[in-house]
C-alpha atoms as a PDB file:
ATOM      1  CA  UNK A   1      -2.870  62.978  16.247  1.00  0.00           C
ATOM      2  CA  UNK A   2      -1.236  61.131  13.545  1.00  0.00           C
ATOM      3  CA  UNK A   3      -4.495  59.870  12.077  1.00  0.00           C
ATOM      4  CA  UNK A   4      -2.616  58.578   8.869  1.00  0.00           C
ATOM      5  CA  UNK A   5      -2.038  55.002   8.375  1.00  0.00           C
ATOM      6  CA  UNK A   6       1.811  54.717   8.763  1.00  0.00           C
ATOM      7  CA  UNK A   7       4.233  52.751   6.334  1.00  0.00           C
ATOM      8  CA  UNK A   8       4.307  49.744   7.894  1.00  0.00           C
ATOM      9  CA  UNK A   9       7.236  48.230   5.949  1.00  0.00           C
ATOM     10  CA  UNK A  10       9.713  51.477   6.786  1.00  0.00           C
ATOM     11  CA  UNK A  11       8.357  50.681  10.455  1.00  0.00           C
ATOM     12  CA  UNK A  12       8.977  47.195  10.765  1.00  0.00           C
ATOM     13  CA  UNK A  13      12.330  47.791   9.521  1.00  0.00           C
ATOM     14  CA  UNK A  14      13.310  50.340  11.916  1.00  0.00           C
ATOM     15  CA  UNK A  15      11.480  48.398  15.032  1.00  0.00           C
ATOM     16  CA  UNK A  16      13.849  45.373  14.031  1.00  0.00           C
ATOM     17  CA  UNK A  17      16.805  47.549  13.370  1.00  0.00           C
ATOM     18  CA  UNK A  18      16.209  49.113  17.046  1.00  0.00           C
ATOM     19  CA  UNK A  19      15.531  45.692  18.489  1.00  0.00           C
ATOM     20  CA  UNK A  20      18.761  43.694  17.460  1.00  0.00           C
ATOM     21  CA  UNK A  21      20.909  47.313  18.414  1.00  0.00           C
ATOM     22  CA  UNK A  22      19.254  46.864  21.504  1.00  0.00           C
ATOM     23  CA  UNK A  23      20.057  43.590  21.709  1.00  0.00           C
ATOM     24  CA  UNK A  24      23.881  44.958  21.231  1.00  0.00           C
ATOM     25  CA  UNK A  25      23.877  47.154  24.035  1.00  0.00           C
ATOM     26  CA  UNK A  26      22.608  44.578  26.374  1.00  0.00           C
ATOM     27  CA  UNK A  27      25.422  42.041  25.604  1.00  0.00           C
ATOM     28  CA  UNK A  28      27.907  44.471  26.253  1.00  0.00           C
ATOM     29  CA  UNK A  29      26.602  44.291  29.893  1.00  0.00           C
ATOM     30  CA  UNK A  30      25.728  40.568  29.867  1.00  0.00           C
ATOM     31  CA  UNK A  31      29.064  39.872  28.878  1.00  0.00           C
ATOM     32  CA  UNK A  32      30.773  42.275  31.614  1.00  0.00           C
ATOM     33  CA  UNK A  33      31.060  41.763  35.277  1.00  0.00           C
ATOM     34  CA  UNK A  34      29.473  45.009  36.528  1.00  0.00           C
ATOM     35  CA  UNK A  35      25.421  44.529  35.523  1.00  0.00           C
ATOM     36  CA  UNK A  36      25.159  47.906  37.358  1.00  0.00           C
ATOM     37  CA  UNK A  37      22.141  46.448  39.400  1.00  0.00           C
ATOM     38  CA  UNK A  38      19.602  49.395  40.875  1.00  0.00           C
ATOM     39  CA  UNK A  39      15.927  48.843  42.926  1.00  0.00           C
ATOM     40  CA  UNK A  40      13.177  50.642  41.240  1.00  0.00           C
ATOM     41  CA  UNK A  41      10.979  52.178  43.510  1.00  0.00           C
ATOM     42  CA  UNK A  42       8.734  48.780  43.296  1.00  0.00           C
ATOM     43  CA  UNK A  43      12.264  47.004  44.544  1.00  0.00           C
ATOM     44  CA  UNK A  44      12.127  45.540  40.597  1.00  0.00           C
ATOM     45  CA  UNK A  45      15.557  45.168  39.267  1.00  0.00           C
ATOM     46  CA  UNK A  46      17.304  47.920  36.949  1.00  0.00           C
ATOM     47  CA  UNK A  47      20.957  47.433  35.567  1.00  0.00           C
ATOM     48  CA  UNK A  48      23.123  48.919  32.964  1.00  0.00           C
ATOM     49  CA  UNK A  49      21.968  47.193  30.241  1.00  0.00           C
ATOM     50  CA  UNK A  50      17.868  48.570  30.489  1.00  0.00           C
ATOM     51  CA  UNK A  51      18.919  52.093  30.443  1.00  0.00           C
ATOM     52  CA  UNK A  52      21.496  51.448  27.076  1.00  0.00           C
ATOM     53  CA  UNK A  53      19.056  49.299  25.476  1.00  0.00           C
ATOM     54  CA  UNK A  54      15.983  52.255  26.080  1.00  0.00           C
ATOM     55  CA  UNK A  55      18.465  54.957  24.978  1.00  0.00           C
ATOM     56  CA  UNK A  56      19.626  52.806  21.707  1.00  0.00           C
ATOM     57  CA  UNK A  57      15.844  51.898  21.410  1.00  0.00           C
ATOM     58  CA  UNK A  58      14.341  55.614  21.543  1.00  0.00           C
ATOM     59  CA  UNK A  59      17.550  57.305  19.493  1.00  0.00           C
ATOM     60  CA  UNK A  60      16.657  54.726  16.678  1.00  0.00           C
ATOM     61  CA  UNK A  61      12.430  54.956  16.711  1.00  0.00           C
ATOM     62  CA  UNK A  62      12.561  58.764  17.123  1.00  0.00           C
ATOM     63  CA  UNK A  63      12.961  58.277  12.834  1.00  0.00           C
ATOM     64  CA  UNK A  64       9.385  57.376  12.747  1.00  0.00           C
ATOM     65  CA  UNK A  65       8.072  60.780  14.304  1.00  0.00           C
ATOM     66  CA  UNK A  66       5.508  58.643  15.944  1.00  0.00           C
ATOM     67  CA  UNK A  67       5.202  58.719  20.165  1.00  0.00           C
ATOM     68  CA  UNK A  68       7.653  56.235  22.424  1.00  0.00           C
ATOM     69  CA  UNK A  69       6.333  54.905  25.852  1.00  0.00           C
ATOM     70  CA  UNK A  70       8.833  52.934  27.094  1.00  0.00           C
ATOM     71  CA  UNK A  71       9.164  51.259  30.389  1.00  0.00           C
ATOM     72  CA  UNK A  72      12.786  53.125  31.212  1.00  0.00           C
ATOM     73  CA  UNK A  73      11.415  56.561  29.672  1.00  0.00           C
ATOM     74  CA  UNK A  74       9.886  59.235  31.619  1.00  0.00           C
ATOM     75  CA  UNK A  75       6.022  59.023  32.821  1.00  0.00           C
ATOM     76  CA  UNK A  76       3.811  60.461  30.122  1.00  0.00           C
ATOM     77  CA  UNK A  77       0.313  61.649  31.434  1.00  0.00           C
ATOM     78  CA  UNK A  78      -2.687  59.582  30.319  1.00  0.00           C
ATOM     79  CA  UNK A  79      -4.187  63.075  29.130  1.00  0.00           C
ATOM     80  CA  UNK A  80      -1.409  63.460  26.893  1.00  0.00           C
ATOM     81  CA  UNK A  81      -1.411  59.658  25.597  1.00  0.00           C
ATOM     82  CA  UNK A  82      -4.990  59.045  25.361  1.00  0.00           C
ATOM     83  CA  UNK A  83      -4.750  61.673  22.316  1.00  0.00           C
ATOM     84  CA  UNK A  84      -2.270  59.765  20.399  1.00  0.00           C
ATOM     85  CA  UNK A  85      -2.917  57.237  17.409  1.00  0.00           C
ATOM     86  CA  UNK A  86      -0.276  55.349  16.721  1.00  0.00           C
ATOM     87  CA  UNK A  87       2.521  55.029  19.123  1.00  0.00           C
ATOM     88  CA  UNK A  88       5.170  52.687  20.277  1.00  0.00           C
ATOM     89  CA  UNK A  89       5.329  50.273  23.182  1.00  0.00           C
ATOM     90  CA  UNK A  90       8.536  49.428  24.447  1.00  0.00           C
ATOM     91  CA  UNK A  91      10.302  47.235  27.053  1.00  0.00           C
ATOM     92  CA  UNK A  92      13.896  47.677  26.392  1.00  0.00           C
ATOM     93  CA  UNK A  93      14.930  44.465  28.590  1.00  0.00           C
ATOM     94  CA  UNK A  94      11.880  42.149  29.361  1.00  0.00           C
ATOM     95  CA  UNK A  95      13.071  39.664  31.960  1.00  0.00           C
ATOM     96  CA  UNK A  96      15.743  41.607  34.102  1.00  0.00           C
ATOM     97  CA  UNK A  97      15.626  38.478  36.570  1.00  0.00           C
ATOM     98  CA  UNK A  98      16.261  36.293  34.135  1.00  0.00           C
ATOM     99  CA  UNK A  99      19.428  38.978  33.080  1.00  0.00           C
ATOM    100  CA  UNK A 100      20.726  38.742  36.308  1.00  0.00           C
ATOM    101  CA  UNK A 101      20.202  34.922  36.642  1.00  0.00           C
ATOM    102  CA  UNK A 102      22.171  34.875  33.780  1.00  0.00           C
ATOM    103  CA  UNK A 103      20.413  32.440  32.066  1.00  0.00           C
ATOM    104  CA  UNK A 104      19.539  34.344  28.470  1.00  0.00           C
ATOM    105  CA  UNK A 105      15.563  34.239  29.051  1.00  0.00           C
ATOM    106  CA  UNK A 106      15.283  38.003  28.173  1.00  0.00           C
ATOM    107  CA  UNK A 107      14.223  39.956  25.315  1.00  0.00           C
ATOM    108  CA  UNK A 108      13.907  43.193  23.666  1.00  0.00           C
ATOM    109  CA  UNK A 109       9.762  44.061  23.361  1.00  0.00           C
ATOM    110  CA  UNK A 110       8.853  46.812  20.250  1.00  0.00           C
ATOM    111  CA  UNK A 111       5.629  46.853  19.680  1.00  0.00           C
ATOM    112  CA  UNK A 112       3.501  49.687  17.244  1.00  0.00           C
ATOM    113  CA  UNK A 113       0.078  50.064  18.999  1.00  0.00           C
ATOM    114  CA  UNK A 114      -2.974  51.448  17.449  1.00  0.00           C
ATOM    115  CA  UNK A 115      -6.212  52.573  19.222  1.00  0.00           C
ATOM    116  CA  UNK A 116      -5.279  50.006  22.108  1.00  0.00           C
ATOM    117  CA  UNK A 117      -4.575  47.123  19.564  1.00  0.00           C
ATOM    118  CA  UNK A 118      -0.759  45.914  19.369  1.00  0.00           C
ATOM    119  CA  UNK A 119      -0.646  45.593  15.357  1.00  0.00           C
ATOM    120  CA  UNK A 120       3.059  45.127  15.106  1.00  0.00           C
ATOM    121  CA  UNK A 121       4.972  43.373  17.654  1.00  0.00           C
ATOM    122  CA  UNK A 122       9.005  42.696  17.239  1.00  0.00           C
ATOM    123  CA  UNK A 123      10.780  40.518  19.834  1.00  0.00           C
ATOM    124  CA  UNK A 124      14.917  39.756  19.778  1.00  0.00           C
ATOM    125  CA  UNK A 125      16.137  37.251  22.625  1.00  0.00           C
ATOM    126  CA  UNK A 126      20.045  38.640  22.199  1.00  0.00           C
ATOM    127  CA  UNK A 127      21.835  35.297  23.541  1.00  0.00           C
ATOM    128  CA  UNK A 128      20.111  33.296  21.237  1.00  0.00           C
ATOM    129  CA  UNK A 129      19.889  35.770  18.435  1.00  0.00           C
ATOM    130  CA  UNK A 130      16.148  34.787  17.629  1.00  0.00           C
ATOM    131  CA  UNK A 131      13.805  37.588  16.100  1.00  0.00           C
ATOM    132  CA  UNK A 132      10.604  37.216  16.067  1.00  0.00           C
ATOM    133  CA  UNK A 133       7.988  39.658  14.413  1.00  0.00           C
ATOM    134  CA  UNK A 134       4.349  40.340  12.716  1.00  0.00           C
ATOM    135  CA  UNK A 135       2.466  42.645  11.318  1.00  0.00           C
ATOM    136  CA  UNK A 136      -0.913  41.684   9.566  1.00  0.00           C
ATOM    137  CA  UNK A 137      -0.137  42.588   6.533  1.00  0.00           C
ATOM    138  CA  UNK A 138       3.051  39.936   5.865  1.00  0.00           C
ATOM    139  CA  UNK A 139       2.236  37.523   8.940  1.00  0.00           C
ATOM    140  CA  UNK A 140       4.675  36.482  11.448  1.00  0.00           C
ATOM    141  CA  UNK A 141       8.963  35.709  11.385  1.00  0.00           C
ATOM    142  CA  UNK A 142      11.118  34.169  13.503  1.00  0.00           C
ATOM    143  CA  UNK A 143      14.688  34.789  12.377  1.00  0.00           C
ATOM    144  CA  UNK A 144      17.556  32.875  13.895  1.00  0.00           C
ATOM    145  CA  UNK A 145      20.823  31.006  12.535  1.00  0.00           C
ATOM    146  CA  UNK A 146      18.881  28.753   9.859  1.00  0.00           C
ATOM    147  CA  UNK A 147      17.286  31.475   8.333  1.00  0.00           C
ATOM    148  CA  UNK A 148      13.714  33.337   8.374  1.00  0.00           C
ATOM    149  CA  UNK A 149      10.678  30.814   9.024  1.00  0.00           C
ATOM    150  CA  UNK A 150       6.999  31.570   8.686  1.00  0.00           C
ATOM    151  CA  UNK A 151       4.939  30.594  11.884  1.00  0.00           C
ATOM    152  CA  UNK A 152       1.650  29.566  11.400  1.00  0.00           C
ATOM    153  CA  UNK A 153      -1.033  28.554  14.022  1.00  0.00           C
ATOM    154  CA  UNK A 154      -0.810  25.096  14.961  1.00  0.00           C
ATOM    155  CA  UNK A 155      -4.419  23.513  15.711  1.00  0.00           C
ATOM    156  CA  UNK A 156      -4.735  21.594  18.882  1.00  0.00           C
ATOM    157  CA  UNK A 157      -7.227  19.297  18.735  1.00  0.00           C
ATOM    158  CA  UNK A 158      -7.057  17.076  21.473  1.00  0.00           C
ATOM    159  CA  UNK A 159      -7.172  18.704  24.883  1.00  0.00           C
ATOM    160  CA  UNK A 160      -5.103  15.827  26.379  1.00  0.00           C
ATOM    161  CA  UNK A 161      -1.770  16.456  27.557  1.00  0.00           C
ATOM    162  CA  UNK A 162      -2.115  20.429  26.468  1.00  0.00           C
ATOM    163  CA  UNK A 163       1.778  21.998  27.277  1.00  0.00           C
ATOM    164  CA  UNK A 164       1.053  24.844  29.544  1.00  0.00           C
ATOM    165  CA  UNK A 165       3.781  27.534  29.903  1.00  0.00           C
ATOM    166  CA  UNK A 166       4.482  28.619  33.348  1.00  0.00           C
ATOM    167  CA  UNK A 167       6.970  30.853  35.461  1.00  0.00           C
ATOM    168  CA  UNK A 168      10.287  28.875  36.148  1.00  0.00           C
ATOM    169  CA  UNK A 169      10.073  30.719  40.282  1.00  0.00           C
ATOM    170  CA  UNK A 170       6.656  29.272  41.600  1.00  0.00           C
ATOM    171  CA  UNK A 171       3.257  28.159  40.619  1.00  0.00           C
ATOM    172  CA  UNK A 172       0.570  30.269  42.210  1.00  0.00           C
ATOM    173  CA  UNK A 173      -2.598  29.189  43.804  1.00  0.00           C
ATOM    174  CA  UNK A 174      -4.908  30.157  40.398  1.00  0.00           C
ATOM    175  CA  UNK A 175      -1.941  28.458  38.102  1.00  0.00           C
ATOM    176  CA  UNK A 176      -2.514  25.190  39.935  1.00  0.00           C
ATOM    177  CA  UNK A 177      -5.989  25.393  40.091  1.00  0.00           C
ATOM    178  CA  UNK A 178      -6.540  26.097  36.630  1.00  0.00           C
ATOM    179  CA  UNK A 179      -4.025  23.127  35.481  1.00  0.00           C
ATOM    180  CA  UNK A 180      -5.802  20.685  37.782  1.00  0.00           C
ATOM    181  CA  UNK A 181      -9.011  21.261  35.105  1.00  0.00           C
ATOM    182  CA  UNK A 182      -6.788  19.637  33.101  1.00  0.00           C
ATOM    183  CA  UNK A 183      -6.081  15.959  31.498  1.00  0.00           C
ATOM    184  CA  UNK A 184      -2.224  15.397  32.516  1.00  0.00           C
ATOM    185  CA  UNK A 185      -0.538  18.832  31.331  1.00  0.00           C
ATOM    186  CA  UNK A 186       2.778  19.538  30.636  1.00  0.00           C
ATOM    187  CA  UNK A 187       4.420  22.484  32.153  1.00  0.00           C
ATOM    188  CA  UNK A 188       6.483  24.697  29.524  1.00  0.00           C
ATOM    189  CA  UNK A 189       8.587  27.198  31.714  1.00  0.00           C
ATOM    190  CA  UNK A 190      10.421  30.269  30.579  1.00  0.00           C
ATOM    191  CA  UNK A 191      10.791  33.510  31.141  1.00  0.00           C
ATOM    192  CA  UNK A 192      10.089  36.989  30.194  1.00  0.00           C
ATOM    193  CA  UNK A 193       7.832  37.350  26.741  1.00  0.00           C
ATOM    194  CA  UNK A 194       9.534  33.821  25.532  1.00  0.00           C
ATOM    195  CA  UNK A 195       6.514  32.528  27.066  1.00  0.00           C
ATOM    196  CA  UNK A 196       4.246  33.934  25.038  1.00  0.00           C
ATOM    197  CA  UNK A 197       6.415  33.001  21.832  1.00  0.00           C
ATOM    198  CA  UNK A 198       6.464  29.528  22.873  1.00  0.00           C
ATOM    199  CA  UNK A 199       2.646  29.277  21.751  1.00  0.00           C
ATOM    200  CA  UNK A 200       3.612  31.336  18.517  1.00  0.00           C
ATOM    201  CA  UNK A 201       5.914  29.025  17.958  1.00  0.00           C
ATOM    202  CA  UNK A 202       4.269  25.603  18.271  1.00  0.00           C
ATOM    203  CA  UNK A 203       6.146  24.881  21.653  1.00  0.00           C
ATOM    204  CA  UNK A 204       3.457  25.744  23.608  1.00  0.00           C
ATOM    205  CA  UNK A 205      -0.535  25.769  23.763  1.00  0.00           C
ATOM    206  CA  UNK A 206      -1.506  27.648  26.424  1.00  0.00           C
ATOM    207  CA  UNK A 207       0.021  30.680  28.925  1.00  0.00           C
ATOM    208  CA  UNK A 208      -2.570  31.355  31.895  1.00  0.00           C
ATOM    209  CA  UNK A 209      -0.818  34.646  33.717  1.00  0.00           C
ATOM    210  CA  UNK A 210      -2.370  35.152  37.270  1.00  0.00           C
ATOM    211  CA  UNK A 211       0.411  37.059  38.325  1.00  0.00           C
ATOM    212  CA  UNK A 212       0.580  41.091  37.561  1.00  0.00           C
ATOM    213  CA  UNK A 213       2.476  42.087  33.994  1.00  0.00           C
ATOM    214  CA  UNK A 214       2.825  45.776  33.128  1.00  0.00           C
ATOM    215  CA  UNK A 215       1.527  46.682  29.452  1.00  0.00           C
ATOM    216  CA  UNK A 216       4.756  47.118  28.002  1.00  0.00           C
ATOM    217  CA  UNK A 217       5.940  43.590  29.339  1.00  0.00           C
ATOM    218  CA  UNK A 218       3.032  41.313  26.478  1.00  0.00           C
ATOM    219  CA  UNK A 219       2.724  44.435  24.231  1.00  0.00           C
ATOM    220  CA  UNK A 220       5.209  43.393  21.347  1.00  0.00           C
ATOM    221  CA  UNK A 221       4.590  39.454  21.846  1.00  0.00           C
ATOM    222  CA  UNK A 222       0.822  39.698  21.739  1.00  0.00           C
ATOM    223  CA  UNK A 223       1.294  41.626  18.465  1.00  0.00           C
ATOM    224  CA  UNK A 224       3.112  38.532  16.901  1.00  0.00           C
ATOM    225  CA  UNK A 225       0.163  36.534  18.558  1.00  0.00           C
ATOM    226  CA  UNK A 226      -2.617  38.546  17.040  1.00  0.00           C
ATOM    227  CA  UNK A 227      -1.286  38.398  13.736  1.00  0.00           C
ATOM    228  CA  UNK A 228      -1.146  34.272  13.795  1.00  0.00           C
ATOM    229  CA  UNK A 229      -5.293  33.983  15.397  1.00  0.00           C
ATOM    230  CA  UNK A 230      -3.373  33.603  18.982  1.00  0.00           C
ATOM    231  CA  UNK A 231      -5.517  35.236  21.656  1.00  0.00           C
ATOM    232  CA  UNK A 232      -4.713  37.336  24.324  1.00  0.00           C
ATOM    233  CA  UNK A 233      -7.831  37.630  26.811  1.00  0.00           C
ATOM    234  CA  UNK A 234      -8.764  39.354  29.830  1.00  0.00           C
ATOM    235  CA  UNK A 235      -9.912  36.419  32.264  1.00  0.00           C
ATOM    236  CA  UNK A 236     -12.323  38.343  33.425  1.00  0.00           C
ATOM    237  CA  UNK A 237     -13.984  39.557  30.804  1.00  0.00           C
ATOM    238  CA  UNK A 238     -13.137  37.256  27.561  1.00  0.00           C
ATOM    239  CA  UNK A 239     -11.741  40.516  25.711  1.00  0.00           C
ATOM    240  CA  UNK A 240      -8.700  41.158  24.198  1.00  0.00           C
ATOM    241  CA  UNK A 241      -6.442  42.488  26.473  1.00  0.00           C
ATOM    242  CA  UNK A 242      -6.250  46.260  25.563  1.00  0.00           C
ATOM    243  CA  UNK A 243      -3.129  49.076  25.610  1.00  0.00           C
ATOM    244  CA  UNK A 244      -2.855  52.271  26.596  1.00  0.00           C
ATOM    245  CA  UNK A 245      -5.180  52.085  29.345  1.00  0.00           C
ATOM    246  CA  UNK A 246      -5.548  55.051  32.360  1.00  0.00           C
ATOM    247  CA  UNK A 247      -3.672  52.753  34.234  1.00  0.00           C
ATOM    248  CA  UNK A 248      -0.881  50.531  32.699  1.00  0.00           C
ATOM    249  CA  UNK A 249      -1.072  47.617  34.743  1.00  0.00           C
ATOM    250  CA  UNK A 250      -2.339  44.547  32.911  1.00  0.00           C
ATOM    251  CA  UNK A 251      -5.234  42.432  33.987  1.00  0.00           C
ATOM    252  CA  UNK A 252      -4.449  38.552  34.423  1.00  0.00           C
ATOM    253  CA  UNK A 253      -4.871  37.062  31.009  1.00  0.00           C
ATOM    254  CA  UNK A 254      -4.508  33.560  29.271  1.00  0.00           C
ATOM    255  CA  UNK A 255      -2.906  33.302  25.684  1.00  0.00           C
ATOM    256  CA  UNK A 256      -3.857  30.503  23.564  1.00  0.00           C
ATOM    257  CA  UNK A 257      -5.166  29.619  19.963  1.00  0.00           C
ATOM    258  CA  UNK A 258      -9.075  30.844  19.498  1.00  0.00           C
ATOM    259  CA  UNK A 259     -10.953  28.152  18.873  1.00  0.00           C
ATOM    260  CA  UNK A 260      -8.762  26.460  22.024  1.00  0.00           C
ATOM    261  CA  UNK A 261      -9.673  29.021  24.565  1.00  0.00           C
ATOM    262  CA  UNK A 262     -13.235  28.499  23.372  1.00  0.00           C
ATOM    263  CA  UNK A 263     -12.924  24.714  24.147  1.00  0.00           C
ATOM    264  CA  UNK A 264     -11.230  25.770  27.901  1.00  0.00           C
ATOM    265  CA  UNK A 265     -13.479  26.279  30.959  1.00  0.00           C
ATOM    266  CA  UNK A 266     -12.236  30.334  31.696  1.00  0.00           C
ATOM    267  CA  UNK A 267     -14.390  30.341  34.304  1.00  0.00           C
END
């Protein structure tokens, strides 16, 4: 299906368009005082503001005639998805803790995946009205109040104090054990996909996630990633974290630049 190569500049615009309309939708609940909180069947949070922002999200991409897996839309059999080219990934409200919490750490993830690769990723963080997004072809944006900035891969070349991001809730047994490999780290902590931008962004250098993620949650951030030479690997088996797999649970990964993770002992 859909074995043409898309246009990627009529894509990216409509991803971004769908991203900061999302980003609408879920102010209008932020901003409320009914978040409309549900339990998933997995006791994760749902409110008011996931099932606007997927409706806005999937109204908007339908334009592209491409495929939509999105966390809030209905299950779509692997047999049916397996067949499909190009589609997009989409978490209409990454961080529905941090929602709650009310402490802005949550973003809208659109990301354009191709034969399991994330090629285009857009992330919007709606409280701070930063945009973020990449495809190969231009490079990588953030967009906030200043204007539109380039990113570009910062080299680390001292492993010395290396800023590792980390969830704000708890450190896990494999988190600690991995930072105690290293020379006095500093712990960057965030949440939702912000901690993946936080590398893309130079305010970060490494993300080691021992913790389970769902495909759509890294998705549109490892897109930006990719485009700038940042890595997104299986632990276990050094690879590029894939999409689109039978089952849509990620593996545990670690995001950093290339030639750092080479320098790391992933062992």
């Amino acid at each position: 299906m859909n074995n043409s190569a898309p246009n990627f500049e009529m894509l990216l615009k409509l991803a971004k368009n769908a991203a900061l309309q999302a980003g609408k939708e879920i102010l209008k609940v932020y901003n409320s005082d009914d978040f409309g909180v549900e339990r998933k069947t997995d006791e994760s949070p749902l409110t008011k503001a996931d099932k606007a922002a997927h409706y806005k999200i999937v109204d908007l991409l339908e334009d592209s005639k491409l495929p939509i897996l999105s966390e809030e839309g209905a299950e779509i059999p692997f047999e049916v998805r397996s067949k499909w080219d190009y589609f997009w990934m989409v978490d209409p409200l990454d961080g529905t803790k941090e929602f709650i919490k009310r402490n802005g750490e949550f973003t809208v993830n659109i990301a354009l995946i191709n034969k399991g690769i994330p090629v285009m990723g857009v992330v919007y963080t709606p409280v701070t009205n930063e945009l973020f997004y990449a495809h190969e072809s231009i490079g990588a944006f953030k967009e906030d109040s200043l204007g539109i900035h380039k990113l570009s891969n910062s080299k680390v070349t001292d492993l010395h104090g290396l800023r590792v991001v980390a969830s704000r809730s708890h450190l896990n047994e494999e988190t600690k054990s991995f930072m105690e490999k290293l020379q006095e780290p500093e712990v960057v902590s965030m949440g939702s996909s912000l901690k993946f931008l936080a590398i893309a962004d130079s305010k970060a250098d490494v993300y080691p996630r021992y913790a389970p993620t769902m495909e759509w949650d890294s998705a549109a951030a490892h897109g930006v990633c990719r485009v700038l030479g940042i890595d997104v690997l299986n632990l276990e088996t050094k690879e590029p974290v894939s999409y689109n797999k039978q089952n849509l649970l990620n593996p545990y990964f670690i995001v950093g630049a290339s030639d750092l993770l080479k320098k790391l002992d992933l062992k």
